[in-house]
Protein backbone atom coordinates (compact mmCIF):
# COMPACT_ATOMS: atom_id res chain seq x y z
CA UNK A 1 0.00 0.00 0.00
CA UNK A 2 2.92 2.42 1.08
CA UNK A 3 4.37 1.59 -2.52
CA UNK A 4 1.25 2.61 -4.36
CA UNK A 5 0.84 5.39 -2.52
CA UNK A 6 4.50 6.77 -2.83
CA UNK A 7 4.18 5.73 -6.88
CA UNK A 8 0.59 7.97 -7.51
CA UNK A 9 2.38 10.97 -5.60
CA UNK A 10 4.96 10.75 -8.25
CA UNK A 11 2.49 9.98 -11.08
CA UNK A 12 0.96 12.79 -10.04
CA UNK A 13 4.05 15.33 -10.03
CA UNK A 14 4.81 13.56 -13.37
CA UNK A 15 1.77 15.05 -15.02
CA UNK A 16 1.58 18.37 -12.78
CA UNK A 17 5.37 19.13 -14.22
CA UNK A 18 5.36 17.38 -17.23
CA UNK A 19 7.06 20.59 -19.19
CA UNK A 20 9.55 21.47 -16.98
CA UNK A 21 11.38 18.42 -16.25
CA UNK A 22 13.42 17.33 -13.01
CA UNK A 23 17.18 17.88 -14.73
CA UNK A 24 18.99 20.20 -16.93
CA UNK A 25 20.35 18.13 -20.06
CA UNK A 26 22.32 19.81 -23.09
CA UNK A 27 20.54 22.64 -25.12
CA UNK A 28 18.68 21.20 -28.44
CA UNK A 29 21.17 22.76 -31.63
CA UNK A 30 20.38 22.54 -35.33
CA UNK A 31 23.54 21.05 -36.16
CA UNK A 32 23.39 23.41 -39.42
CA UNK A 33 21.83 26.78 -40.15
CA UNK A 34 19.92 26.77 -42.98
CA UNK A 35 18.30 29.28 -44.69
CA UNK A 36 14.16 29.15 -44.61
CA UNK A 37 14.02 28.16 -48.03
CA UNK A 38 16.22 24.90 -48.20
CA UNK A 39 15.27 24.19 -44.00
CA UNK A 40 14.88 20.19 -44.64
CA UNK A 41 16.45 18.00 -43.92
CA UNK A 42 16.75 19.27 -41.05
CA UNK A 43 19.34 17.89 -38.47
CA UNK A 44 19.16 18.29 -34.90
CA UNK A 45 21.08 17.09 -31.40
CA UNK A 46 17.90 17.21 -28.94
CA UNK A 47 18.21 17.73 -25.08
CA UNK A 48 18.66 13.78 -24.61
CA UNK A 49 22.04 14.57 -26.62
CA UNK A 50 20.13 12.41 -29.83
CA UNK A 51 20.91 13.66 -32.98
CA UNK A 52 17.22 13.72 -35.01
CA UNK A 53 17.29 14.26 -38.96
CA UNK A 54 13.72 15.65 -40.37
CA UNK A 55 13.80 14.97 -43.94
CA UNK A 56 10.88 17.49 -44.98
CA UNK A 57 8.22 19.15 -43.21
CA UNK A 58 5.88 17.47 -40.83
CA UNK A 59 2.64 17.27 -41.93
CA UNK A 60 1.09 14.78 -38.90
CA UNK A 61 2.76 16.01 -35.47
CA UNK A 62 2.56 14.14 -32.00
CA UNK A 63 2.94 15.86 -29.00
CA UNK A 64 4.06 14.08 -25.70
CA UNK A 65 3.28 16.90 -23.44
CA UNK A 66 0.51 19.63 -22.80
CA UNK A 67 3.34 22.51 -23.02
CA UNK A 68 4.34 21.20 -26.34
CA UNK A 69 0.71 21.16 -27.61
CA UNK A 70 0.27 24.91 -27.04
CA UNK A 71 3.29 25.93 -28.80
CA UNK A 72 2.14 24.20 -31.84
CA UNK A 73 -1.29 25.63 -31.84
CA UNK A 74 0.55 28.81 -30.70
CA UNK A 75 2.26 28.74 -34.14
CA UNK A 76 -0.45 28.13 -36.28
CA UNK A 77 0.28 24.25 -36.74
CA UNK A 78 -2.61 22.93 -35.19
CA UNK A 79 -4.82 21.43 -38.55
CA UNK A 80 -0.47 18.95 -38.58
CA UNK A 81 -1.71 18.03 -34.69
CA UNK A 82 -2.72 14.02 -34.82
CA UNK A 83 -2.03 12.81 -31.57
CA UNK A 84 -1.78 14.23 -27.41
CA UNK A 85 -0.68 12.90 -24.35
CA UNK A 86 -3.79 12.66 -22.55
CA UNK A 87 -6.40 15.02 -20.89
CA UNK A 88 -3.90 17.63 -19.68
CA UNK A 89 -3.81 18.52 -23.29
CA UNK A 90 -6.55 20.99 -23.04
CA UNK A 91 -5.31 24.01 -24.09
CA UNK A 92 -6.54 25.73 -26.38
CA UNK A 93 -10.55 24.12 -26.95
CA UNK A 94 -9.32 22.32 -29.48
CA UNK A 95 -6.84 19.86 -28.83
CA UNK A 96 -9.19 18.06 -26.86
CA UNK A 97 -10.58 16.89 -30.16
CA UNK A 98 -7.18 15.54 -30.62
CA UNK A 99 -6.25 11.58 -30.46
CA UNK A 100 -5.00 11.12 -27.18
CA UNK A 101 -2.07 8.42 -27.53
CA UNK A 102 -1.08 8.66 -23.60
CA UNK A 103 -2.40 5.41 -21.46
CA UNK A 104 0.13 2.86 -21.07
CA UNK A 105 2.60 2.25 -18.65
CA UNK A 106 2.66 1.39 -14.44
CA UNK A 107 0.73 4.90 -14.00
CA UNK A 108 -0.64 5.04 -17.98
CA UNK A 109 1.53 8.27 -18.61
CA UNK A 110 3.21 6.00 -21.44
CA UNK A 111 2.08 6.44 -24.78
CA UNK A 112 0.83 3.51 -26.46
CA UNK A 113 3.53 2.98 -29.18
CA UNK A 114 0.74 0.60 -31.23
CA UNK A 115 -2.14 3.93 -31.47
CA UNK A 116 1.41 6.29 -31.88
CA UNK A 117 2.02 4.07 -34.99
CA UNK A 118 -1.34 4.04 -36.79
CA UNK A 119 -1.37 8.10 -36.81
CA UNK A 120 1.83 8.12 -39.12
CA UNK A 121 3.87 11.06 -37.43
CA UNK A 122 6.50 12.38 -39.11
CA UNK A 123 7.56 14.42 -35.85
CA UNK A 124 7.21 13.15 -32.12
CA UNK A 125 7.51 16.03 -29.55
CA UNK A 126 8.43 15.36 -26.20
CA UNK A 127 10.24 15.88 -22.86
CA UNK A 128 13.02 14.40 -20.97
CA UNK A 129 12.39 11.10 -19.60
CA UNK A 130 10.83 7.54 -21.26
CA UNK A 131 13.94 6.52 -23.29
CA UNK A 132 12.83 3.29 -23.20
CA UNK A 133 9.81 4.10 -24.91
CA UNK A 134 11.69 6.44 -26.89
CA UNK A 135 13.99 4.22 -28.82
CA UNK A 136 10.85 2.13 -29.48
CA UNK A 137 9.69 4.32 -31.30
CA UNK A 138 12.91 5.48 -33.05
CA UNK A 139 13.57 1.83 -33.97
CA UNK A 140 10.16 2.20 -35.46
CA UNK A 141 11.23 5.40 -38.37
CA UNK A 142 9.56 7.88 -35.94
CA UNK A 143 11.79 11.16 -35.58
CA UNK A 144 11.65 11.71 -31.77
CA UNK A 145 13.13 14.80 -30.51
CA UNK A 146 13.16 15.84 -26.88
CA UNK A 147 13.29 19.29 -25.53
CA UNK A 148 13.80 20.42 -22.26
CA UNK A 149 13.25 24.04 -20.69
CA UNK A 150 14.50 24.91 -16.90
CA UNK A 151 14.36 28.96 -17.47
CA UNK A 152 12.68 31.08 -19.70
CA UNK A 153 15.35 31.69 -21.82
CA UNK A 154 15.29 28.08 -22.01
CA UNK A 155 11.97 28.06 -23.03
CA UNK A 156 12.58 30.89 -26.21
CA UNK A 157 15.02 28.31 -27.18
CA UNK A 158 12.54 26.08 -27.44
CA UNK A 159 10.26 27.72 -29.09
CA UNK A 160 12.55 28.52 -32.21
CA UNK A 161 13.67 25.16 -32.51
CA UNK A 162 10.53 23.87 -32.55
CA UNK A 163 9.38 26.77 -34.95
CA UNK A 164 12.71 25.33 -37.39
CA UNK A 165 11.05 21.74 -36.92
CA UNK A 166 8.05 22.17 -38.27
CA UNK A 167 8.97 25.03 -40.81
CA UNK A 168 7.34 28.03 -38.91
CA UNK A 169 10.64 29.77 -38.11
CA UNK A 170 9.22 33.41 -38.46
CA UNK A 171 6.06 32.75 -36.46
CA UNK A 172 8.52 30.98 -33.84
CA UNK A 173 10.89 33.85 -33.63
CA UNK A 174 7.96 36.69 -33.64
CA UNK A 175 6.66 34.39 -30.58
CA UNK A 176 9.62 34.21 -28.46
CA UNK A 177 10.45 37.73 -29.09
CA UNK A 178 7.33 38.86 -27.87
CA UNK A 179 7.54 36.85 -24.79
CA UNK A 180 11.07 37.93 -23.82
CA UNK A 181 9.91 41.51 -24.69
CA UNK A 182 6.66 41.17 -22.11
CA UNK A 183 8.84 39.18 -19.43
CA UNK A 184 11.34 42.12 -19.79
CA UNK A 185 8.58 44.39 -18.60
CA UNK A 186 7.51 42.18 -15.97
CA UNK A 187 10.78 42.04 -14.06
CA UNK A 188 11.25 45.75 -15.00
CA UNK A 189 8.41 46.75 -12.57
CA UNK A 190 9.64 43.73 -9.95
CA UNK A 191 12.92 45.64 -9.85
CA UNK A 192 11.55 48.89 -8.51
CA UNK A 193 9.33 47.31 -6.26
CA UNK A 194 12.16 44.96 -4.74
CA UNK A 195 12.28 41.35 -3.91
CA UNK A 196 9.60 39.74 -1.95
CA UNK A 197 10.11 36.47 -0.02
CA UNK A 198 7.98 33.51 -0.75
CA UNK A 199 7.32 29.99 -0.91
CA UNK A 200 5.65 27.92 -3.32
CA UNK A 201 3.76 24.48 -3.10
CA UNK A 202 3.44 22.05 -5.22
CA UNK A 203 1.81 19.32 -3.36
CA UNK A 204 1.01 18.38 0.09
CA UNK A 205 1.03 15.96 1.64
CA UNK A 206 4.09 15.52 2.19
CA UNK A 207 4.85 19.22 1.58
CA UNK A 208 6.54 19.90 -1.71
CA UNK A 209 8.12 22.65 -3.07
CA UNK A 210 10.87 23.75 -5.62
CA UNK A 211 14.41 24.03 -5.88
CA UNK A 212 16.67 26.51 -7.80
CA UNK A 213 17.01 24.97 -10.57
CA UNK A 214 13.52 24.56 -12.12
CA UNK A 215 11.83 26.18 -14.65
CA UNK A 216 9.16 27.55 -11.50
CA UNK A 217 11.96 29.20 -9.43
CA UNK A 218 12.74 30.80 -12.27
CA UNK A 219 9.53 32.42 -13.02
CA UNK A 220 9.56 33.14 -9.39
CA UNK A 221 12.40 35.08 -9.37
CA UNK A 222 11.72 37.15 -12.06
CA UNK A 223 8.27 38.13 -10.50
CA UNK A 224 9.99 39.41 -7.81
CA UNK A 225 9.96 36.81 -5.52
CA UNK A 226 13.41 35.83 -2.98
CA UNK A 227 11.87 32.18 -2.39
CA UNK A 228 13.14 31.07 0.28
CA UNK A 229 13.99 27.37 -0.58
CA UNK A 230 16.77 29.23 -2.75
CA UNK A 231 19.32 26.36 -1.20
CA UNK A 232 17.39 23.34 -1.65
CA UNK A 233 19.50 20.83 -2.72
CA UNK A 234 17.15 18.80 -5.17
CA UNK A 235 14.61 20.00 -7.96
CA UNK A 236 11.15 19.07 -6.13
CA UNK A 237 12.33 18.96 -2.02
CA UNK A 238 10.34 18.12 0.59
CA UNK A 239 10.22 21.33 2.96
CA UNK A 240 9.08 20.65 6.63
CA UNK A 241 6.73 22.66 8.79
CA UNK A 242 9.06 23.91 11.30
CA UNK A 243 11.39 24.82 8.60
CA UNK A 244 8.54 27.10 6.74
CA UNK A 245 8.09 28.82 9.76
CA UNK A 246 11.37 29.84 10.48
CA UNK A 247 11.67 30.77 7.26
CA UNK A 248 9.20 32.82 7.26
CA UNK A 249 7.81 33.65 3.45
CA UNK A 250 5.73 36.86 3.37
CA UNK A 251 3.84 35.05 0.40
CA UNK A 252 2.22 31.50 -0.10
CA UNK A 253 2.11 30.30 -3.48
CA UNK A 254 0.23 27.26 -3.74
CA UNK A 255 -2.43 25.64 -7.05
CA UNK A 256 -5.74 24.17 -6.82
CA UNK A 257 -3.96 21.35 -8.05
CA UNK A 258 -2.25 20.90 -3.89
CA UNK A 259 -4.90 22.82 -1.95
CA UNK A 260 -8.76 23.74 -2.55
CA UNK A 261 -8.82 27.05 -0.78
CA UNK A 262 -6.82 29.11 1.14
CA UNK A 263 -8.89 28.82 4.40
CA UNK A 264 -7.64 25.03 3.58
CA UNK A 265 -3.60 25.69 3.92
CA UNK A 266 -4.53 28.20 6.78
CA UNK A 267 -6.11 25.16 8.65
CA UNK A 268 -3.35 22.58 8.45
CA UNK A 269 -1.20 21.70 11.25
CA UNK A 270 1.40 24.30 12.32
CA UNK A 271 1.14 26.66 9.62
CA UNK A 272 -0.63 29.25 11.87
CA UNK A 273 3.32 30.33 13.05
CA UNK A 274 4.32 31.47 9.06
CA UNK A 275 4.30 35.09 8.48
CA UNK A 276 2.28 34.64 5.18
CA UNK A 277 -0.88 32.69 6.59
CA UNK A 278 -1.31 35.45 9.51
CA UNK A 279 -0.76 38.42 6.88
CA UNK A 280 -3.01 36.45 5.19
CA UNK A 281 -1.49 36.65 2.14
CA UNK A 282 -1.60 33.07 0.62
CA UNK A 283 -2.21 33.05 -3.05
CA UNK A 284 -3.70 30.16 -5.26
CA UNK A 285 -2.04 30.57 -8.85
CA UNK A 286 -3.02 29.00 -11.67
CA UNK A 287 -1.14 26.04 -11.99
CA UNK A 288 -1.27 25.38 -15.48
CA UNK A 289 0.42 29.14 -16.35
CA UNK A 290 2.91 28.39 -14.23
CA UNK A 291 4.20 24.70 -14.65
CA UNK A 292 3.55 24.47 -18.19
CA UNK A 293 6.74 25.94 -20.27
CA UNK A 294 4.59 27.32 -22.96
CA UNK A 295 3.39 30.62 -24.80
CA UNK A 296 1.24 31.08 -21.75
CA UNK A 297 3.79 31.46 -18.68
CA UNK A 298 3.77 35.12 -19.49
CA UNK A 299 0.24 35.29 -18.03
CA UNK A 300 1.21 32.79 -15.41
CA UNK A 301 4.52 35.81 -14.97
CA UNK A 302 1.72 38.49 -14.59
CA UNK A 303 -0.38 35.90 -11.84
CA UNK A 304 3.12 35.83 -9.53
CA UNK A 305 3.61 38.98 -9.85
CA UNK A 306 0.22 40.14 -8.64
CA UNK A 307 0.11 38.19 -5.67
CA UNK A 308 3.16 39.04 -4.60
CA UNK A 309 2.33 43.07 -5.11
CA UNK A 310 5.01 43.77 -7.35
CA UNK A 311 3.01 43.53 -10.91
């Protein structure tokens, strides 16, 4: 029983973070620069350090990921989306029309290589993690090519090579350059306001949080928050009660996804003593703005920034 339990808590991160990953792996680099008009093939060493050759441009796209979903329908390349993860994918209306291919697996967040196979991708996009299933699918002619994003900058990476992928390198660029310029602004105003401390959940029990070097903190930080799990030693550490209240965040970021309400987190055991639940300043964000690394973190930017009165 302990096992199960301990293996649906990490099922359950799994999907929560499923676009930001746990590690930081090598940056995904077209091994050549092209120009637009002679893009394919197309050959790439993705952030699992494979090198990927696209021989023309995808026409039937999977995506592994809810994050990686948006981007396409971000650029335009929706009507090429055959196959999703799963029901995360829900983002925007319309790729929940989408074949879901997610299901198999101890915790069914495996795609089912035989229902991957019948939608004849020419491009599988996904995160870190799975190489297993990966190389499955590779052994099978299916170009899989994992990308990774810990920052934002990361993230506008991301977003170019996936816009050189699939042949939509000027919407891609446009995109990122957008983003960067509205994040800009963002941490512009944090500046003058100065750094808040916080803390942020991400599930509970056992109390979760996030480490400096995830794609959250990161968003954090530029919203003008000090967090103060700023020398956690792992990417998703458990934080203890005692150790919340002597750290004492002025903010408390938590999602729907980890607690209902905030009368809920206000209630629980020993979190009367932190700073943030008397001010009564603890904040549900949306989660999905915030864990996804997609065109929408900008809003989830503006969210953090709100609650912690420096937006």
């Amino acid at each position: 029983m302990v096992h199960r339990r301990i293996g649906g808590i990490a099922a359950v991160l799994l999907l929560l973070f499923a676009s930001c990953g746990e590690t930081a792996p090598p940056r995904a680099e077209p091994t050549e620069q092209p120009s637009p008009a002679s893009a394919f093939p197309l050959t790439i060493t993705d952030d699992d350090g494979v090198e990927v050759t696209i021989d023309t441009e995808p026409q039937r796209i999977v995506t592994f990921a809810p994050s990686m979903t948006e981007i396409v329908f971000e650029l335009g390349l929706g009507d090429h989306l055959v196959g999703v993860s799963g029901p995360f994918d829900d983002y925007p209306a319309e790729a929940k029309d989408v074949e879901e291919v997610g299901g198999a697996g101890d915790f069914g967040v495996d795609p089912t290589i035989e229902k991957v196979v019948s939608l004849e991708p020419d491009l599988f996009l996904t995160i870190p993690g799975g190489d297993q299933w990966k190389q499955r699918l590779r052994d099978l002619d299916i170009p899989v090519v994992t990308l990774h994003a810990d920052t934002l900058d990361d993230l506008l990476e991301d977003i170019e090579t996936i816009g050189s992928l699939t042949g939509a390198v000027e919407d891609a660029e446009l995109l990122a350059t957008r983003m960067d310029t509205e994040a800009d602004a963002i941490a512009e105003s944090a500046e003058v306001v100065g750094p808040v401390s916080c803390f942020f959940e991400v599930y509970y029990p056992p109390l979760t949080t996030v480490g400096p070097n995830t794609f959250i903190f990161d968003l954090l930080e530029r919203a003008g928050c000090d967090p103060v799990t700023e020398q956690a030693k792992s990417d998703y550490p458990e934080w203890s009660v005692d150790e919340l209240v002597a750290d004492g965040p002025e903010v408390y970021l938590v999602t729907p996804e980890s607690a209902r309400s905030v009368t809920a987190v206000a209630k629980r055991p020993g979190f009367a003593g932190i700073p943030a639940i008397e001010d009564e300043r603890v904040v549900l964000v949306d989660g999905d703005l915030v864990t996804r690394a997609g065109p929408r973190v900008i809003d989830g930017l503006r969210q953090l920034a709100a609650a912690l009165g420096t937006g």
